[in-house]
N, C-alpha and C. Protein backbone atom coordinates (compact mmCIF):
# COMPACT_ATOMS: atom_id res chain seq x y z
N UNK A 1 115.72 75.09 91.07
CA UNK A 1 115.85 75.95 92.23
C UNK A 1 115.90 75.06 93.47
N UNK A 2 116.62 75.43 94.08
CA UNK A 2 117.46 74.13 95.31
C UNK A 2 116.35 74.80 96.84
N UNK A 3 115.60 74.01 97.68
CA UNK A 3 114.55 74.20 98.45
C UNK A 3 114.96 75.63 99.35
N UNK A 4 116.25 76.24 99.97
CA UNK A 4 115.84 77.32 100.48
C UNK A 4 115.71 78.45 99.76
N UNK A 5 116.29 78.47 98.57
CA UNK A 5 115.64 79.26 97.17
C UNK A 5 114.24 79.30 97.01
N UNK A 6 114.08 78.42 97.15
CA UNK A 6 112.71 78.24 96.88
C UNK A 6 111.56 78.85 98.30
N UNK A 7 111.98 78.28 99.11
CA UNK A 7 111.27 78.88 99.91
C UNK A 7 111.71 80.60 100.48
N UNK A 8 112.78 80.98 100.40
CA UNK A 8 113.51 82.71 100.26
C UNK A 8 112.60 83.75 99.01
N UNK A 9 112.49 83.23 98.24
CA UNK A 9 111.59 83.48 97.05
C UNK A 9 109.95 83.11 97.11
N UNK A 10 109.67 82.46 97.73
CA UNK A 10 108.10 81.81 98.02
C UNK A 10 108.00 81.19 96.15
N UNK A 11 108.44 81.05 95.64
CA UNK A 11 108.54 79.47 94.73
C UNK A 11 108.98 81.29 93.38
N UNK A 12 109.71 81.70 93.50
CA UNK A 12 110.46 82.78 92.57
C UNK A 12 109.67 83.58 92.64
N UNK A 13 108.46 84.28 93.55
CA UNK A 13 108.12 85.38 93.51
C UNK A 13 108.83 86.75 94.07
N UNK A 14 110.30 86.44 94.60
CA UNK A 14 111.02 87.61 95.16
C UNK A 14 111.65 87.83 93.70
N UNK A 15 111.80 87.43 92.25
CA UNK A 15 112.35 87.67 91.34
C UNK A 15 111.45 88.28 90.91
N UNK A 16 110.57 88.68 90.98
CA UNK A 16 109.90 89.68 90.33
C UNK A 16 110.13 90.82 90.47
N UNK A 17 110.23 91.77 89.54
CA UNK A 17 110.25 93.34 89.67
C UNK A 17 109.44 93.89 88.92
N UNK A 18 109.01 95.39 89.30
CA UNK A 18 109.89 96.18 90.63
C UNK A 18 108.84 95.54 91.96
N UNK A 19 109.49 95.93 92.99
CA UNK A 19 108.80 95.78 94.36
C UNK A 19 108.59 94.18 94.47
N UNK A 20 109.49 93.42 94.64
CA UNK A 20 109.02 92.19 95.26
C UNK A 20 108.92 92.08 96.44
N UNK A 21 108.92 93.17 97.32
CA UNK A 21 108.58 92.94 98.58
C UNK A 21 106.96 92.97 98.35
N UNK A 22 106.41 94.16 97.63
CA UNK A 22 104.87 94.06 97.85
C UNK A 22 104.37 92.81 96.89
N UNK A 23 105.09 92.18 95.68
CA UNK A 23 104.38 90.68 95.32
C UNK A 23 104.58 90.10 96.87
N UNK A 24 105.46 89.82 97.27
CA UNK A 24 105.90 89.11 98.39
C UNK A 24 104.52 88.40 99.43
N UNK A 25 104.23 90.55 99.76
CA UNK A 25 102.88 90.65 100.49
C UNK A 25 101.87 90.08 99.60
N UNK A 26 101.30 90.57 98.72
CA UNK A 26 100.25 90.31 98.19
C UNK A 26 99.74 88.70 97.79
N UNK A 27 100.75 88.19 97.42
CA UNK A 27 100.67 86.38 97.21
C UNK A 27 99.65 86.07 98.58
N UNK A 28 100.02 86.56 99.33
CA UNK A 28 99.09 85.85 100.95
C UNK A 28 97.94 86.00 101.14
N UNK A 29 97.59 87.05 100.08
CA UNK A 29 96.32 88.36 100.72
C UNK A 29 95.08 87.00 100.42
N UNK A 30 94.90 86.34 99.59
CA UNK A 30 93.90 85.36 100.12
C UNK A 30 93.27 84.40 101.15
N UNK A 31 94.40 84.52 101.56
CA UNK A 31 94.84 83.53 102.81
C UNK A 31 93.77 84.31 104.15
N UNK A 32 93.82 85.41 104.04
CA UNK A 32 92.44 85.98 105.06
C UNK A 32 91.13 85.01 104.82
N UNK A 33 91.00 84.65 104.28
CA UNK A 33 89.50 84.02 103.85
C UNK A 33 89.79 82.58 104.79
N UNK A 34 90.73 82.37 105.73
CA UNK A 34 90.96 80.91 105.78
C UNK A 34 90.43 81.40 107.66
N UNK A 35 90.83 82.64 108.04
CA UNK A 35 90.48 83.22 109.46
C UNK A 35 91.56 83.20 110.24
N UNK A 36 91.35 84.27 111.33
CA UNK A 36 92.47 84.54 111.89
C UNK A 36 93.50 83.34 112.42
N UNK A 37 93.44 82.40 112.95
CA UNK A 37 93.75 81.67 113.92
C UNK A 37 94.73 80.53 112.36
N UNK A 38 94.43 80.55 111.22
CA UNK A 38 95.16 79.79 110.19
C UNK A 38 96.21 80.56 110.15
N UNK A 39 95.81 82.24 109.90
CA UNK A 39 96.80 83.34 109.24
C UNK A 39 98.03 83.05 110.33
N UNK A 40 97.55 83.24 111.93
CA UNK A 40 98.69 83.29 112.71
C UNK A 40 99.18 82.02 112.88
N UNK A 41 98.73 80.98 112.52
CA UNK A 41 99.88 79.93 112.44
C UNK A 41 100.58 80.04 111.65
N UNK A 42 99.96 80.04 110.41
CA UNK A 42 100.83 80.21 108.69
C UNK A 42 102.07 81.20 108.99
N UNK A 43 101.72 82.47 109.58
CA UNK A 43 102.38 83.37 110.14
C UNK A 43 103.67 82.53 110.45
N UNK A 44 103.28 82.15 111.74
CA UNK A 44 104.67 81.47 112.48
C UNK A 44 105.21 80.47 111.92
N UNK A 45 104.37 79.50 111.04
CA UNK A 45 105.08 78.09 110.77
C UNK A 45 106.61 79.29 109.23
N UNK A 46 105.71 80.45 108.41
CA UNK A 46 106.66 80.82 107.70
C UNK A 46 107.76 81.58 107.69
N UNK A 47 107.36 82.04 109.20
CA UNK A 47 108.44 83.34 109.74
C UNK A 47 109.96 81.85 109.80
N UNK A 48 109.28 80.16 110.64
CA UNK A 48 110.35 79.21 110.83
C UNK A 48 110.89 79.24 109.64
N UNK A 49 110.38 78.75 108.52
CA UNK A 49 110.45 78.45 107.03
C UNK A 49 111.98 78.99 106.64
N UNK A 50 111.63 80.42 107.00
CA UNK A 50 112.47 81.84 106.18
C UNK A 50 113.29 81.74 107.14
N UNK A 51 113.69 81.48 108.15
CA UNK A 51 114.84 81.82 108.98
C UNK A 51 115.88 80.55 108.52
N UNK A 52 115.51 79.26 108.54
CA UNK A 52 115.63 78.54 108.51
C UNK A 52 116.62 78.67 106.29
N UNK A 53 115.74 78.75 105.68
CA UNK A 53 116.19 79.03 104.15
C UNK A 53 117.06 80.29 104.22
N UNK A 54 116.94 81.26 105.13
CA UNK A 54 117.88 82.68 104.74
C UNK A 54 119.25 82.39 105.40
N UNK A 55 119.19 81.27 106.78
CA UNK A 55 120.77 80.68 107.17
C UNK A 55 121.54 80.40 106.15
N UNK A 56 120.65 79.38 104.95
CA UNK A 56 121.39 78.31 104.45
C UNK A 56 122.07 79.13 103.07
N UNK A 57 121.19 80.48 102.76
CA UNK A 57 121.28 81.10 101.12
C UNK A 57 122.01 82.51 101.61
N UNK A 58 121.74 83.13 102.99
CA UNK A 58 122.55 84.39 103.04
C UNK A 58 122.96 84.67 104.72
N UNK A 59 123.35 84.04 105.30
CA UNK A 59 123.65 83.98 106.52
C UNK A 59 123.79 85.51 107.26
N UNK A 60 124.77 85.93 106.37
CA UNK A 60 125.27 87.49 106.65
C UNK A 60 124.53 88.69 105.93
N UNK A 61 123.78 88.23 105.67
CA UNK A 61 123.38 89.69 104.42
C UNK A 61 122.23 90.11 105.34
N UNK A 62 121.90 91.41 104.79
CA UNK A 62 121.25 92.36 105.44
C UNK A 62 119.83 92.49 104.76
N UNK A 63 119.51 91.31 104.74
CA UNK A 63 117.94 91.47 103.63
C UNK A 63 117.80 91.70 102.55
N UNK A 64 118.25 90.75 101.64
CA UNK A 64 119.04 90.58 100.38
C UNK A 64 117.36 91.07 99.46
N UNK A 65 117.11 91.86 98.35
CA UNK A 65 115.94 92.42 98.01
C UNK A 65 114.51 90.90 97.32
N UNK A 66 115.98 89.84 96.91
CA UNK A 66 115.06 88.54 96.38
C UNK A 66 114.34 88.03 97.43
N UNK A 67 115.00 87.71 98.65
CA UNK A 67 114.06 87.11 99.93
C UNK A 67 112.90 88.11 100.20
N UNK A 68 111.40 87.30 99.97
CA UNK A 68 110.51 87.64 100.21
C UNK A 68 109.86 86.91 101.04
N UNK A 69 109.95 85.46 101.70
CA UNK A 69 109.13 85.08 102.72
C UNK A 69 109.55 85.85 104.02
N UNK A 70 110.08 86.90 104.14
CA UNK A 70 109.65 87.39 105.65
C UNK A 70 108.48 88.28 105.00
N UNK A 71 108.28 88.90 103.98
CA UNK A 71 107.28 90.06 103.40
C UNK A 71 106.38 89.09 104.01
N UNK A 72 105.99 87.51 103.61
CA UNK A 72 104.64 86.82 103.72
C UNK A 72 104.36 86.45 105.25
N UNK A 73 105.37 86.58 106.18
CA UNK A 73 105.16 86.22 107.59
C UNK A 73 104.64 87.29 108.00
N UNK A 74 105.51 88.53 107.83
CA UNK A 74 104.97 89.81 108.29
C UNK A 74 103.39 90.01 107.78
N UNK A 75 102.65 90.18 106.89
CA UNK A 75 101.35 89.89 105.98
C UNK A 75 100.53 89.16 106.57
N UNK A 76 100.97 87.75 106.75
CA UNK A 76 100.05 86.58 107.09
C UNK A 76 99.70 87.31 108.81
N UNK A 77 100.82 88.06 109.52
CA UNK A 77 100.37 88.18 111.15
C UNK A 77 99.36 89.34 111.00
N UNK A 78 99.83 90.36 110.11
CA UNK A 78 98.27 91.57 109.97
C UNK A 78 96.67 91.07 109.29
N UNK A 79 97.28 90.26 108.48
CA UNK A 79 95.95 89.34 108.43
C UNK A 79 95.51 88.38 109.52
N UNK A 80 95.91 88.41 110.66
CA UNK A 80 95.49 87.75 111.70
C UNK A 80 94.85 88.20 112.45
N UNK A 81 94.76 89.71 112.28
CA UNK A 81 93.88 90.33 113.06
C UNK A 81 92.08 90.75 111.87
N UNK A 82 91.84 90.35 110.95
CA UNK A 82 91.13 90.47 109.93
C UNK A 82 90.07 89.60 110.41
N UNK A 83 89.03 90.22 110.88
CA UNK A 83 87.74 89.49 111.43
C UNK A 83 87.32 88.08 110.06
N UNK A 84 87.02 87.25 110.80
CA UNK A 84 86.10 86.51 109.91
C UNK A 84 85.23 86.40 109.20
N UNK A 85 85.30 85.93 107.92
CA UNK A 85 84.34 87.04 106.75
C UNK A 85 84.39 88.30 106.62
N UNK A 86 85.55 88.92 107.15
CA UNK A 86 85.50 90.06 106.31
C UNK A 86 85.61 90.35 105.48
N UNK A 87 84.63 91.68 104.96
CA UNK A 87 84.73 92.27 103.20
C UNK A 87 86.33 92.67 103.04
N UNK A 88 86.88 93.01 101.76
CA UNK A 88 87.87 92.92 101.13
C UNK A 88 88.71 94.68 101.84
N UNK A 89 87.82 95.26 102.04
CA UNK A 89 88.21 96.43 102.24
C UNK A 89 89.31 96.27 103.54
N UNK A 90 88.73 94.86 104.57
CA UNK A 90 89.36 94.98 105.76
C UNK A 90 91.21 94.32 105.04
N UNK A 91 91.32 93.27 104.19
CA UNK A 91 92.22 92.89 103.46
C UNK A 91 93.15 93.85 102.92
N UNK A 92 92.43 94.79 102.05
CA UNK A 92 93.29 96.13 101.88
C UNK A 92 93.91 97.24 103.18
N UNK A 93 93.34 96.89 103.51
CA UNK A 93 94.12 98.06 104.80
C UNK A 93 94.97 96.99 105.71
N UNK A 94 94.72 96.06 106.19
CA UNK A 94 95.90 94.80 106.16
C UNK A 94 97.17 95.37 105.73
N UNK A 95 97.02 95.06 104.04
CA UNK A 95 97.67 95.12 103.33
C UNK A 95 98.49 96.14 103.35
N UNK A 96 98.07 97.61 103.16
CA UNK A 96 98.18 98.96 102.82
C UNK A 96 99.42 99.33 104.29
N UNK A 97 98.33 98.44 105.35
CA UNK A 97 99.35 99.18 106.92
C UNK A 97 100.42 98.21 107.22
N UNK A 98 100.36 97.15 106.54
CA UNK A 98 101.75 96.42 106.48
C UNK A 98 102.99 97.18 106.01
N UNK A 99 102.68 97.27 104.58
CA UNK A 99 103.29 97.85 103.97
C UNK A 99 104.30 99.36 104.37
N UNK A 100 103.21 99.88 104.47
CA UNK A 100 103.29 101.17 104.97
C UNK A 100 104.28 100.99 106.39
N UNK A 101 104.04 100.68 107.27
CA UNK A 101 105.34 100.18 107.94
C UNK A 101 106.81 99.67 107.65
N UNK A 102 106.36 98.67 106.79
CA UNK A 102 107.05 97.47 106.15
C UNK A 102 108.44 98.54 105.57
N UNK A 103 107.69 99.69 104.83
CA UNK A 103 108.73 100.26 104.02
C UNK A 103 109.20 101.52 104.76
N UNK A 104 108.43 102.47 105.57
CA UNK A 104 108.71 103.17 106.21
C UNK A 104 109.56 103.42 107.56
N UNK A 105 109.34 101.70 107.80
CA UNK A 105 110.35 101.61 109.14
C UNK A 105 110.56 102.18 110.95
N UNK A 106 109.24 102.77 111.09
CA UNK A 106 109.51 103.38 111.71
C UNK A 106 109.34 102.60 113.30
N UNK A 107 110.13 103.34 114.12
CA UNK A 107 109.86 102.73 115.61
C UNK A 107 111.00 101.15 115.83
N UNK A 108 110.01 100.00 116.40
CA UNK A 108 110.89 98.92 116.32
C UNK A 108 111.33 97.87 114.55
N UNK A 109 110.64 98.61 113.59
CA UNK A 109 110.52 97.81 112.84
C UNK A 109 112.15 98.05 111.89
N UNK A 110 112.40 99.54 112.46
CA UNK A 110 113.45 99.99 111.64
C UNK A 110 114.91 99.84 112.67
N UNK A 111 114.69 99.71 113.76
CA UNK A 111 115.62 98.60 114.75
C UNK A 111 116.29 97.54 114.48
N UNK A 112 114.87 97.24 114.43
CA UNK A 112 115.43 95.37 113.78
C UNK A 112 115.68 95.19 112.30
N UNK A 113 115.37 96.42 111.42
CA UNK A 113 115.99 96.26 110.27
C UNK A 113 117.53 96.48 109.94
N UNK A 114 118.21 97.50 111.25
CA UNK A 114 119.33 97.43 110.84
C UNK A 114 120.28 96.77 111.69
N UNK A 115 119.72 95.48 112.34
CA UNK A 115 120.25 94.01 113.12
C UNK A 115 120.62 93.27 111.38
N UNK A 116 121.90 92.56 111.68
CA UNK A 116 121.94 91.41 110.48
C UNK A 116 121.92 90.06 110.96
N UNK A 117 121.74 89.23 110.07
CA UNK A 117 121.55 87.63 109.98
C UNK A 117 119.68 87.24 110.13
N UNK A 118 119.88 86.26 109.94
CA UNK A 118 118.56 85.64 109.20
C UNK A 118 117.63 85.56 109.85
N UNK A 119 117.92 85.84 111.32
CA UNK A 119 117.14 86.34 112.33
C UNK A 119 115.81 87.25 112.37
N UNK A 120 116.87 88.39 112.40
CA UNK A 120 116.64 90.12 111.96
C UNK A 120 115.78 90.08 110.40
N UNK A 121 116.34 89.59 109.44
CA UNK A 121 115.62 89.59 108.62
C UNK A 121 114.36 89.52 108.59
N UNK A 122 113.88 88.46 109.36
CA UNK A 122 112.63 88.04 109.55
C UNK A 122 111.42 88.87 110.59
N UNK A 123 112.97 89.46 111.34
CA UNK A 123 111.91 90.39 112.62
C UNK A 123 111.68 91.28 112.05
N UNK A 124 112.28 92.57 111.38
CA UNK A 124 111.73 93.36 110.85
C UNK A 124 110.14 93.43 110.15
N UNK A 125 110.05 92.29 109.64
CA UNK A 125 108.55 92.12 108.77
C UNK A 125 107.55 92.12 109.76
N UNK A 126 108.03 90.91 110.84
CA UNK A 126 107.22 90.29 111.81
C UNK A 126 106.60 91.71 112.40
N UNK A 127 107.47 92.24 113.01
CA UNK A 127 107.32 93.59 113.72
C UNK A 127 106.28 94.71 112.82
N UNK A 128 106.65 94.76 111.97
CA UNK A 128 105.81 95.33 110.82
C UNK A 128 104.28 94.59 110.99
N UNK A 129 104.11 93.43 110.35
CA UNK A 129 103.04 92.87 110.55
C UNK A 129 102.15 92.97 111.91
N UNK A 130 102.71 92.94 113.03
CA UNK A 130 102.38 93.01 114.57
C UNK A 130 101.61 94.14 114.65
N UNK A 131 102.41 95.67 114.03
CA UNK A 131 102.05 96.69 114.15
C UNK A 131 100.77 97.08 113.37
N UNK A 132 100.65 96.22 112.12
CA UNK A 132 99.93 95.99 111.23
C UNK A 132 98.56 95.70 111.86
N UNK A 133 98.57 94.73 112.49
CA UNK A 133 97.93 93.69 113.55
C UNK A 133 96.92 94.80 115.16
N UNK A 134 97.85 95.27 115.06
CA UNK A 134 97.68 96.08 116.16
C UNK A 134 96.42 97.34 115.51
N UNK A 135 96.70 98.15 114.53
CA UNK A 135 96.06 99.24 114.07
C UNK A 135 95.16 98.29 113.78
N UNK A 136 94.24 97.19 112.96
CA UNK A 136 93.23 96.48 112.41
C UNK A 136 92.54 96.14 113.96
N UNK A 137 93.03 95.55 114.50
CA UNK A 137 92.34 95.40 116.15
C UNK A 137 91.72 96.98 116.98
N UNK A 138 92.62 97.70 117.11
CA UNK A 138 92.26 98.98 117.63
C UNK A 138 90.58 99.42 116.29
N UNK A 139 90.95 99.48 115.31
CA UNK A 139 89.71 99.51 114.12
C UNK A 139 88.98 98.75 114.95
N UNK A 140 89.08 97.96 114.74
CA UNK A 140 87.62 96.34 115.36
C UNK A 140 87.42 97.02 116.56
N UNK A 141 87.63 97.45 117.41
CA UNK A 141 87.74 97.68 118.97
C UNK A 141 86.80 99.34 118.57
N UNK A 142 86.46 100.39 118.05
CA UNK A 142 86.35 101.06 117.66
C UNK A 142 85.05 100.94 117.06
N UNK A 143 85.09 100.12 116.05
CA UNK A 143 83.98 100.01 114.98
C UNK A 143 83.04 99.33 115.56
């Protein structure tokens, strides 16, 4: 597997079925344990990663279903809002309101989903994740 394969796939986890967008997500979900301020770099250094591998493997395509490192950028930024040491429950709803965006689309996330190039690809998640990010903070702010 030739390196932007590899990294479009996060090392062949977008070949998995069904739903490799949610393996996509879920591969990261440990990565909370490392604290916010890792997640949002990891975030950004993979949102570069994937833009960078989706030029070289699909320039034009519209979010081809194998590319899964935007699933892990989008993920890694809602886990950025995941207090330190938090119990697992805060991880699942992370998870759950990523998703739940992720697939539902709604607002800016479904905007930028129907933008093409390798760009867009990546914003859609990001945006997702943000929003992700946003509901877990408002929680903390609350609780």
């Amino acid at each position: 597997m030739d390196a932007p394969r590899l990294v479009a796939t996060l090392g062949g986890i977008g070949l998995l079925r069904p739903a490799p967008g949610t393996w996509g997500s879920a591969v990261v979900l440990p990565l909370a344990w490392l604290g916010p301020l890792p997640c949002l770099m990891l975030a950004a250094a993979v949102a570069g990663l994937g833009v960078w591998a989706i030029r070289r493997l699909a320039p034009e395509a519209h979010d081809p279903g194998w590319v899964v490192v935007d699933e892990a950028a989008g993920m890694l930024l809602a886990l950025a809002a995941v207090p330190t040491g938090a119990p697992w429950p805060w991880m699942l709803a992370a998870f759950l309101l990523f998703r739940l965006f992720d697939i539902v689309k709604w607002g800016p996330v479904g905007w930028a989903d129907r933008r093409r190039g390798p760009t867009w690809v990546m914003l859609d998640d990001v945006i997702a994740g943000a929003m992700a990010a946003a509901v877990l903070l408002a929680a903390r702010g609350i609780g």
